[in-house]
Protein backbone atom coordinates (compact mmCIF):
# COMPACT_ATOMS: atom_id res chain seq x y z
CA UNK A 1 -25.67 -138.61 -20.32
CA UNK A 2 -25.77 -141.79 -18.65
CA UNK A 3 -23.21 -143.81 -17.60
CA UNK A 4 -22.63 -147.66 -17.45
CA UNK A 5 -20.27 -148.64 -14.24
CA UNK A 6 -19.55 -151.71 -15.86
CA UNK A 7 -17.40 -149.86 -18.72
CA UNK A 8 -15.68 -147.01 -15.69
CA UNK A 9 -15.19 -149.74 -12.94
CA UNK A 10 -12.17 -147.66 -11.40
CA UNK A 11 -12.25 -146.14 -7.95
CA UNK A 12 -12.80 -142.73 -7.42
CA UNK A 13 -10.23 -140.04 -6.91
CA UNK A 14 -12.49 -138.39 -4.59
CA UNK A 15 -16.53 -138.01 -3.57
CA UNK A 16 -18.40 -135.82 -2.57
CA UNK A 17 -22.04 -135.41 -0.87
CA UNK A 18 -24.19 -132.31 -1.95
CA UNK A 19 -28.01 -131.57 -1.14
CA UNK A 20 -29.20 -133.09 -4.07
CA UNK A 21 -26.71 -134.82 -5.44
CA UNK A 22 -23.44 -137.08 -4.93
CA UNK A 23 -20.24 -136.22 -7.04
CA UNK A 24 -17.31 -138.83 -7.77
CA UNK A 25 -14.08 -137.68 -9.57
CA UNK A 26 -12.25 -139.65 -11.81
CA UNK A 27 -8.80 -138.69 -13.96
CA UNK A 28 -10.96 -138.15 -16.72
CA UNK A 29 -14.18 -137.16 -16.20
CA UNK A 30 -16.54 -136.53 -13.26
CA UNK A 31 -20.00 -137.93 -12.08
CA UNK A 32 -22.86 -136.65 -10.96
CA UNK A 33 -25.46 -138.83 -9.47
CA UNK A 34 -28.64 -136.89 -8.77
CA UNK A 35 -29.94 -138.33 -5.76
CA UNK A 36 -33.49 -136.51 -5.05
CA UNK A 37 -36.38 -138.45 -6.41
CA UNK A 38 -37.55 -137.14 -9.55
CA UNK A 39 -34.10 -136.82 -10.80
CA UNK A 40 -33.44 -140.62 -10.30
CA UNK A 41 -36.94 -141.61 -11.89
CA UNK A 42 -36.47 -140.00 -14.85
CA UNK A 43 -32.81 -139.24 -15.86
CA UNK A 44 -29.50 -140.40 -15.72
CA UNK A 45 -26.09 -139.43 -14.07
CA UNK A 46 -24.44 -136.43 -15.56
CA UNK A 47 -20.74 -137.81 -17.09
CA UNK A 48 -18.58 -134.66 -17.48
CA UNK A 49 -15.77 -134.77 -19.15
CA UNK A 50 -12.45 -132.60 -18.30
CA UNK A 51 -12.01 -131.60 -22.24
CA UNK A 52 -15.64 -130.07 -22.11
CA UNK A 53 -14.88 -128.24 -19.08
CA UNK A 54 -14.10 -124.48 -19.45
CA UNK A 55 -14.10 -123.17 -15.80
CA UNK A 56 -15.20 -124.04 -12.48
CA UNK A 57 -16.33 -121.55 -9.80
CA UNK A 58 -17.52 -120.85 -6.38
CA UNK A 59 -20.51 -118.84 -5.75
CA UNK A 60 -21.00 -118.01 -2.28
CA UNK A 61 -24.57 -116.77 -1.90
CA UNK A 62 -25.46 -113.57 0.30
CA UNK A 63 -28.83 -114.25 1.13
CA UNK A 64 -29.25 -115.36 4.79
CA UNK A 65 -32.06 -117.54 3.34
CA UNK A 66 -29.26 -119.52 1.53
CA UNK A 67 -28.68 -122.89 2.12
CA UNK A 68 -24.82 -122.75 1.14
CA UNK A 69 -22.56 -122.35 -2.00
CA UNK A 70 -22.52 -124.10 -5.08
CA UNK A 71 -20.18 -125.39 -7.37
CA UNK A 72 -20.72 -123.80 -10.70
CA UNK A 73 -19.17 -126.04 -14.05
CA UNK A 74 -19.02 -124.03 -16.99
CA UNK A 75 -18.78 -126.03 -19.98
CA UNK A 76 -17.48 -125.02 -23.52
CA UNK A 77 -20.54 -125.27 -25.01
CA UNK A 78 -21.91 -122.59 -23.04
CA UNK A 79 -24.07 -124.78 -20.54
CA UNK A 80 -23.27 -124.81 -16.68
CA UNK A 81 -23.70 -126.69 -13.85
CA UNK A 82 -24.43 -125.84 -10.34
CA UNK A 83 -24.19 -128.22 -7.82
CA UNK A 84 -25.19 -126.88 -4.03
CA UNK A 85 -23.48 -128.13 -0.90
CA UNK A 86 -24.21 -127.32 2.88
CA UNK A 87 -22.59 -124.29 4.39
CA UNK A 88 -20.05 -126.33 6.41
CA UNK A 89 -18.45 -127.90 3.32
CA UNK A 90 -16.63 -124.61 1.91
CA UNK A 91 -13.25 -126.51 2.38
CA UNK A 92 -14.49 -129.73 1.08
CA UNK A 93 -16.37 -127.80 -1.83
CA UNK A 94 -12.35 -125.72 -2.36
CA UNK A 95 -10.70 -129.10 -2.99
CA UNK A 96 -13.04 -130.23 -5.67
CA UNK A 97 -12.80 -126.87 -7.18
CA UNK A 98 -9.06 -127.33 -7.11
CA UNK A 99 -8.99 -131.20 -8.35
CA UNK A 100 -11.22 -130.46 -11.22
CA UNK A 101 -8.90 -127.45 -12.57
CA UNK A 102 -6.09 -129.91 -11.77
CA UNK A 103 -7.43 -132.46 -14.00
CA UNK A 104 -8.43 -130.14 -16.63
CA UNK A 105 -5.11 -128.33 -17.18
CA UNK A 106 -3.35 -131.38 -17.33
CA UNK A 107 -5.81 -132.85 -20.10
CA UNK A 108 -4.82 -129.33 -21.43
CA UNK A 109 -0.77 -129.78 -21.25
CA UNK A 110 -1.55 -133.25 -22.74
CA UNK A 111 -3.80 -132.81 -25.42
CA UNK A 112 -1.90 -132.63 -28.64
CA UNK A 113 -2.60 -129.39 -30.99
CA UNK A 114 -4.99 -129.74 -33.94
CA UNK A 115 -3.65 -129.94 -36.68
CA UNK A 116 -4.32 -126.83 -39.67
C-alpha cells in the first residue's frame, strides 16, 4: 500500500532504522519504508494499520550466521511481516514491540462492538 505524506503530515511517535528498511510509528498506523534498491524501484511503503494488527513478536535467531532479530507483524488476515534489525538494537527493537501492542490495545478498548 502506498502512502501519500501529504494526507499523514503528522510527526512520528517514534522511528526506527532496520537493515533494509526504516519504520515510523504513528497513533494509528505504522510505516514501513523499504530502503534497499529494488524495493524502492518498484513498490511502495507498507501502511499498517493497528486494527489489522493481530500480534507482534520477537524472533531472536540462533544461528551464529545471523545478522540479528526481527520484528515479526502478524496481521489478521493471516499475512506477516518481518522486519530485521542489527544485533545491538534488541532494546530499541523491545520498545517498538511494546508501542505497537500499546497502540493496538487501545484501538481495541476504543473500537466500539459490532453491532448483531
Amino acid at each position: 500500500m502506498a502512502t501519500n505524506p501529504a494526507s499523514h503530515p503528522e510527526t512520528p511517535v517514534m522511528t526506527a532504522q532496520g537493515l533494509s528498511h526504516d519504520l515510523d510509528l504513528y497513533p494509528d498506523r505504522l510505516v514501513i519504508h523499504n530502503i534497499d534498491i529494488l524495493s524502492r524501484l518498484f513498490s511502495h511503503d507498507d501502511v499498517v494499520l493497528y486494527n489489522t494488527i493481530e500480534g507482534v513478536h520477537i524472533y531472536q535467531p540462533s544461528s551464529a550466521v545471523s545478522v540479528g532479530p526481527q520484528l515479526i507483524i502478524v496481521l489478521k488476515d493471516g499475512k506477516s511481516r518481518a522486519l530485521s534489525f542489527h544485533t545491538d538494537q534488541q532494546h530499541t527493537l523491545q520498545t517498538i514491540k511494546d508501542t505497537i501492542e500499546s497502540f493496538v490495545n487501545h484501538r481495541e478498548i476504543i473500537t466500539p462492538p459490532k453491532s448483531l
